[in-house]
PDB file of N, CA and C in Angstrom:
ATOM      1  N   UNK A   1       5.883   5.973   5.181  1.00  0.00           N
ATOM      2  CA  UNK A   1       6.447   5.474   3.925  1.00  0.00           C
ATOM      3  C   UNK A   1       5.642   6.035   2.762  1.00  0.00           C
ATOM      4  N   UNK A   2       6.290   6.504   1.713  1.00  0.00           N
ATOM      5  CA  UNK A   2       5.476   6.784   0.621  1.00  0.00           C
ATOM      6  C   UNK A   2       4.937   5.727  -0.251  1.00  0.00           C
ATOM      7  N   UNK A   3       3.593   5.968  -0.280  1.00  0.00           N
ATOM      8  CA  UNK A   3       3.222   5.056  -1.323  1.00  0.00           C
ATOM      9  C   UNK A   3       3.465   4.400  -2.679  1.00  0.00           C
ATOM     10  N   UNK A   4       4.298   5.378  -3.063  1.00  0.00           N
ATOM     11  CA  UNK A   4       5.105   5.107  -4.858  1.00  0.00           C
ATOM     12  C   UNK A   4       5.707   4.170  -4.229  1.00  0.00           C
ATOM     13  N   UNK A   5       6.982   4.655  -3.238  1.00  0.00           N
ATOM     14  CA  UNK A   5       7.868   3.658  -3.086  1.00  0.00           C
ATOM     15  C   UNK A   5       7.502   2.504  -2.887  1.00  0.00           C
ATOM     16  N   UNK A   6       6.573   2.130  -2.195  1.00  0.00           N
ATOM     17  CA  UNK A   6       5.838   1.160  -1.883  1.00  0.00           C
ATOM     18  C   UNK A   6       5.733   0.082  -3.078  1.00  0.00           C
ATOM     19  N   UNK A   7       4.914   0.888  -3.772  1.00  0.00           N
ATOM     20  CA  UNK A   7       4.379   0.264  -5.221  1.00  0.00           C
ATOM     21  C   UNK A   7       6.017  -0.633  -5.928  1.00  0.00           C
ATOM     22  N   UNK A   8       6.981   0.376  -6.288  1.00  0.00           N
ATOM     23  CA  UNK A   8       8.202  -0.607  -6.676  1.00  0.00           C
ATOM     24  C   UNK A   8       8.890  -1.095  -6.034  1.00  0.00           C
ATOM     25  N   UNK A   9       8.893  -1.260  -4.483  1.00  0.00           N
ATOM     26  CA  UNK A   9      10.150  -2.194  -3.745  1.00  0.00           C
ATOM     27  C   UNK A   9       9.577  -3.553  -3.878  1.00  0.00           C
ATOM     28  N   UNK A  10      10.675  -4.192  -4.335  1.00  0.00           N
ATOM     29  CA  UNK A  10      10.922  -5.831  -4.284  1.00  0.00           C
ATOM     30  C   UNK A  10      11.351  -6.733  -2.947  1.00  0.00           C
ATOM     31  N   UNK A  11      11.085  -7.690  -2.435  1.00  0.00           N
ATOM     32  CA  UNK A  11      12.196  -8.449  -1.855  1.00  0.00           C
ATOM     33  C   UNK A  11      13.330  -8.543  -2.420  1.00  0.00           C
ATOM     34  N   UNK A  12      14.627  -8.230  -2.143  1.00  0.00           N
ATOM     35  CA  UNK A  12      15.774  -8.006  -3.128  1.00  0.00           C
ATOM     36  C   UNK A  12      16.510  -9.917  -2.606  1.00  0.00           C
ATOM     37  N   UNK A  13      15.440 -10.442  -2.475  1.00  0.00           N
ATOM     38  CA  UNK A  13      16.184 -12.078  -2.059  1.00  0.00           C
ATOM     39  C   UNK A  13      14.758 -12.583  -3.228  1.00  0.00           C
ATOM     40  N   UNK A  14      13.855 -12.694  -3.287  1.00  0.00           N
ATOM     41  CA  UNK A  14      12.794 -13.675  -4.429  1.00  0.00           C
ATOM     42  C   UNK A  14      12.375 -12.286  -5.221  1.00  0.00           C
ATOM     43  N   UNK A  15      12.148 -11.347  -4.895  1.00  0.00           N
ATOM     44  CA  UNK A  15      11.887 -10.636  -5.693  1.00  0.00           C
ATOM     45  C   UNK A  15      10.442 -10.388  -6.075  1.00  0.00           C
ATOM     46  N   UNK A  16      10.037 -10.805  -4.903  1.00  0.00           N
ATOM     47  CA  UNK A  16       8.578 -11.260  -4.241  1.00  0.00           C
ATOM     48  C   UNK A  16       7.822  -9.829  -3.744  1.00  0.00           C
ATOM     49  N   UNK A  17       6.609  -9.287  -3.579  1.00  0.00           N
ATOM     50  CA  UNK A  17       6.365  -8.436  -3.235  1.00  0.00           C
ATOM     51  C   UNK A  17       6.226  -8.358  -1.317  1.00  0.00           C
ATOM     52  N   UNK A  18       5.862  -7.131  -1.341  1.00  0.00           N
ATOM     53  CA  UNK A  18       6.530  -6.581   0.349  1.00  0.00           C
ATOM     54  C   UNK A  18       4.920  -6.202   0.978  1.00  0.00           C
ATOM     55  N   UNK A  19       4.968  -6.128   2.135  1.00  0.00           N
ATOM     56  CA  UNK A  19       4.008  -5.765   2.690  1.00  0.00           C
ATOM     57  C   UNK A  19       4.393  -4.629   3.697  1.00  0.00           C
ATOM     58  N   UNK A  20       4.001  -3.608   4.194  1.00  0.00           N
ATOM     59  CA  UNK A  20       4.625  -3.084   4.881  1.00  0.00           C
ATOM     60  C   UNK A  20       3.674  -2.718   6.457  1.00  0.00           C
ATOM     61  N   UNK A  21       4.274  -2.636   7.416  1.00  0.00           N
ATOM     62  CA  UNK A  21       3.641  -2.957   8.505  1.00  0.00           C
ATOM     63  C   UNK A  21       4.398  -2.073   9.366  1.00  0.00           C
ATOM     64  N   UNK A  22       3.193  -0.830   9.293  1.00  0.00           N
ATOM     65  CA  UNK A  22       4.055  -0.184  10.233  1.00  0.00           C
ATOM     66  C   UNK A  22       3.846   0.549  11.322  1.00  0.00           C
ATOM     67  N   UNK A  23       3.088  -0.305  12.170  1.00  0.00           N
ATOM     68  CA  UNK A  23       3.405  -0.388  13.968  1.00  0.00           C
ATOM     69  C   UNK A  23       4.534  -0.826  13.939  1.00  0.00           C
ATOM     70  N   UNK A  24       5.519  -2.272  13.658  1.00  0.00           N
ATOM     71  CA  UNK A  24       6.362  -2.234  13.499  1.00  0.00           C
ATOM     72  C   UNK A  24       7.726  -2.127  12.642  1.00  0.00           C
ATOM     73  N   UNK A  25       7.201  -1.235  11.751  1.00  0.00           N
ATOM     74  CA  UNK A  25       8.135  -0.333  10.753  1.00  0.00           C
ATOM     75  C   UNK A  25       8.715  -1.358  10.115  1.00  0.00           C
ATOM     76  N   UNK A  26       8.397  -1.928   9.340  1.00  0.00           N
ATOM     77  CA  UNK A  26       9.237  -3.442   8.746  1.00  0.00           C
ATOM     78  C   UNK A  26       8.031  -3.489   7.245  1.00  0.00           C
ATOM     79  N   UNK A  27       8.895  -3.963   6.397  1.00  0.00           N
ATOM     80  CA  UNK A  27       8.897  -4.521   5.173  1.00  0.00           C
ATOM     81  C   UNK A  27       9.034  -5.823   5.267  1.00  0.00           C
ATOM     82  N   UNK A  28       7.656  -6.468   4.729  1.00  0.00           N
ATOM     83  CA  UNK A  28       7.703  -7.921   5.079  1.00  0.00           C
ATOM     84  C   UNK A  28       7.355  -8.805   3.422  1.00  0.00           C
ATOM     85  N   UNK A  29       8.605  -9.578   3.575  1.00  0.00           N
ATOM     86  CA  UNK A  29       8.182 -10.735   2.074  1.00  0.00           C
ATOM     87  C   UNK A  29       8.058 -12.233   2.953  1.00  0.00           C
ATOM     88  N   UNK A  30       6.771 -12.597   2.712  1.00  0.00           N
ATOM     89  CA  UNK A  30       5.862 -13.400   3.390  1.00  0.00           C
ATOM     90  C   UNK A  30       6.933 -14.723   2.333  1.00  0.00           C
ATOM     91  N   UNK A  31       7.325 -14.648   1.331  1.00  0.00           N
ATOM     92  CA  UNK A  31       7.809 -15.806   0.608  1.00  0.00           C
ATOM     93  C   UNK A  31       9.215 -16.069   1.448  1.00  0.00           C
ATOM     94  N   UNK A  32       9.588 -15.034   1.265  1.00  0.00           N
ATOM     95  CA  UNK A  32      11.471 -15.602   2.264  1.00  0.00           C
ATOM     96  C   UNK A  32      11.653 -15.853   3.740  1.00  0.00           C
ATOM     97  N   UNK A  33       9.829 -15.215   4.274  1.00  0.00           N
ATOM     98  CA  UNK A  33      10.201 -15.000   5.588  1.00  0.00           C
ATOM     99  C   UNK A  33      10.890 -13.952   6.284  1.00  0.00           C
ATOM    100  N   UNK A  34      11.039 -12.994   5.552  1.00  0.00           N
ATOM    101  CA  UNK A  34      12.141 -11.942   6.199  1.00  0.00           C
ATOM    102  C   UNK A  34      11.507 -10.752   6.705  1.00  0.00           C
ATOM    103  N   UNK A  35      11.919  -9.958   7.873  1.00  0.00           N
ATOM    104  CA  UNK A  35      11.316  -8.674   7.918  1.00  0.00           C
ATOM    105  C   UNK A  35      12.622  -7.993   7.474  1.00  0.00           C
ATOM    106  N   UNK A  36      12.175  -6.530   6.680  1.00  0.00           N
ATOM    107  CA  UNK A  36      13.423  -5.908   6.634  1.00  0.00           C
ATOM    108  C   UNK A  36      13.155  -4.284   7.665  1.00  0.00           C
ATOM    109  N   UNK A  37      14.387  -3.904   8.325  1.00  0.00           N
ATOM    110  CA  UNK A  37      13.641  -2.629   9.052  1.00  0.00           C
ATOM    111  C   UNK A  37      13.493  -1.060   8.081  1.00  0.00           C
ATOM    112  N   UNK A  38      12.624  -0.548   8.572  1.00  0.00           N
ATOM    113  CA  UNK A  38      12.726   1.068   7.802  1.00  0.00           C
ATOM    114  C   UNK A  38      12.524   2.321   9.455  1.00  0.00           C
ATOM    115  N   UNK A  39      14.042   2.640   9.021  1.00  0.00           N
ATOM    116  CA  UNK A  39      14.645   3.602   9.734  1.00  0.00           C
ATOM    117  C   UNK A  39      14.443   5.066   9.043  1.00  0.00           C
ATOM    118  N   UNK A  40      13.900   6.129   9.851  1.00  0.00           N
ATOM    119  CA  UNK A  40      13.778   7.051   9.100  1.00  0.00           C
ATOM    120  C   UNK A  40      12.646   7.441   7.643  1.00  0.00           C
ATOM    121  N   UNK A  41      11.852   6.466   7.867  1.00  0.00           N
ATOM    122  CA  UNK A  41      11.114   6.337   6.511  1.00  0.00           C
ATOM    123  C   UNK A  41      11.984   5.743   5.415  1.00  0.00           C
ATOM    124  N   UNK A  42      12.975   5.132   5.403  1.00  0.00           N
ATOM    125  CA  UNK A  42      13.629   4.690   4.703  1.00  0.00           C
ATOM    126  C   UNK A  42      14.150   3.363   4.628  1.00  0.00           C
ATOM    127  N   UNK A  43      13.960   2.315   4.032  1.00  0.00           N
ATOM    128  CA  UNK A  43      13.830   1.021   3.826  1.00  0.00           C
ATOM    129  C   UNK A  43      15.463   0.585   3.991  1.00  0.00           C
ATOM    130  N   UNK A  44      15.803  -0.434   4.850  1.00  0.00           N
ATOM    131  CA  UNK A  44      16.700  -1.034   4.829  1.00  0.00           C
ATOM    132  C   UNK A  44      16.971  -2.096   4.232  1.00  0.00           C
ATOM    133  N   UNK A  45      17.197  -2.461   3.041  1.00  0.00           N
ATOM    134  CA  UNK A  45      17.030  -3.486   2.021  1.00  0.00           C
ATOM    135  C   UNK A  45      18.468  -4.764   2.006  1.00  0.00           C
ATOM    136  N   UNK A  46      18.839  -4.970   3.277  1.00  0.00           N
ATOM    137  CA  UNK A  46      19.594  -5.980   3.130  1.00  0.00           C
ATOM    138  C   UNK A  46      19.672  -6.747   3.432  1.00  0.00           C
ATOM    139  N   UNK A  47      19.803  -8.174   3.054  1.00  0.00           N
ATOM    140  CA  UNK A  47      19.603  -9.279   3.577  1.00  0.00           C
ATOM    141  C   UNK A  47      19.894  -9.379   5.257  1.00  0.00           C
ATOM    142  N   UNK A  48      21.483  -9.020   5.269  1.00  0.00           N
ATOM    143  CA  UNK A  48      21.860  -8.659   6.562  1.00  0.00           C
ATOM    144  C   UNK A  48      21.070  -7.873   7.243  1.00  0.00           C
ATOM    145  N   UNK A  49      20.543  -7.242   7.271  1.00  0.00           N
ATOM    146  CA  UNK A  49      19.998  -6.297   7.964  1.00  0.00           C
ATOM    147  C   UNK A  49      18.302  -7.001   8.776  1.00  0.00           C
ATOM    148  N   UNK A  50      17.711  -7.734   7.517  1.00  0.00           N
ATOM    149  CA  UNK A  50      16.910  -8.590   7.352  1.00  0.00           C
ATOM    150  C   UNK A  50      16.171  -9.484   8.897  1.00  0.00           C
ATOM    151  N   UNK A  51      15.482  -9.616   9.863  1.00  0.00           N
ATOM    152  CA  UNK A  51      15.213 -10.747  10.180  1.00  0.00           C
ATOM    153  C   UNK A  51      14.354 -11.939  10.112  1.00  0.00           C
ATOM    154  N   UNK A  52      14.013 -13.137  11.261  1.00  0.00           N
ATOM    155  CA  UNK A  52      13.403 -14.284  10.196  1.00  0.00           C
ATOM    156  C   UNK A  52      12.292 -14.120  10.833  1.00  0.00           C
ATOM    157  N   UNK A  53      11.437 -14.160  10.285  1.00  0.00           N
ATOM    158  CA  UNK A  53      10.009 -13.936  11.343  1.00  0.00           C
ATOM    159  C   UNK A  53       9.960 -15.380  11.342  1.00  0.00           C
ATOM    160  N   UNK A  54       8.868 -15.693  12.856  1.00  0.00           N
ATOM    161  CA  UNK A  54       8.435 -17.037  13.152  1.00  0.00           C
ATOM    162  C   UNK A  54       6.843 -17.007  12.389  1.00  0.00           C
ATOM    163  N   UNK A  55       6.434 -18.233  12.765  1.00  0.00           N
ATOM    164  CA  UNK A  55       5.589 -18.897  12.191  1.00  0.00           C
ATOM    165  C   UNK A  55       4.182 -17.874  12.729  1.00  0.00           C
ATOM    166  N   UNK A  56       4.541 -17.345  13.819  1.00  0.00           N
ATOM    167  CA  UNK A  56       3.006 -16.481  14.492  1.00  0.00           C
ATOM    168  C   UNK A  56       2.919 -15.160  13.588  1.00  0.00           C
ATOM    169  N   UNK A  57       4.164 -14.271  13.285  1.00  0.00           N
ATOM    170  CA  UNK A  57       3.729 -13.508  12.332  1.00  0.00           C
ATOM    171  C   UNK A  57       3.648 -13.218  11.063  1.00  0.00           C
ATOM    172  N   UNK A  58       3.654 -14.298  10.400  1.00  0.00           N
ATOM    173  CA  UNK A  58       3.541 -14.761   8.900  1.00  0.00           C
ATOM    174  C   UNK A  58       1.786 -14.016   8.737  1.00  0.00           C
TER     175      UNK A  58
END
């Protein structure tokens, strides 16, 4: 992932900042709970797309 991008992606649900974690390639907003996946180096930003992480990987 590039780092710029990094710097401006939002949670597009709080609008919360992202963490990105990538052994498992996911964009994570610790506020909604959501992982989002990045396919290709490229961020999948949809809610749908989105899953809920449990309480162990918060």
């Amino acid at each position: 992932m590039d780092a710029r991008l990094l710097e401006i992606l939002v949670c597009p649900s709080c609008k919360g900042p992202l963490d990105y974690r990538k052994a498992a390639s996911e964009l994570v907003c610790k506020g909604c709970k959501l992982a989002f996946p990045v396919r290709d180096d490229i961020p999948v930003m949809l809610e749908e797309a989105a899953r809920k992480l449990t309480a162990e990987e918060l």
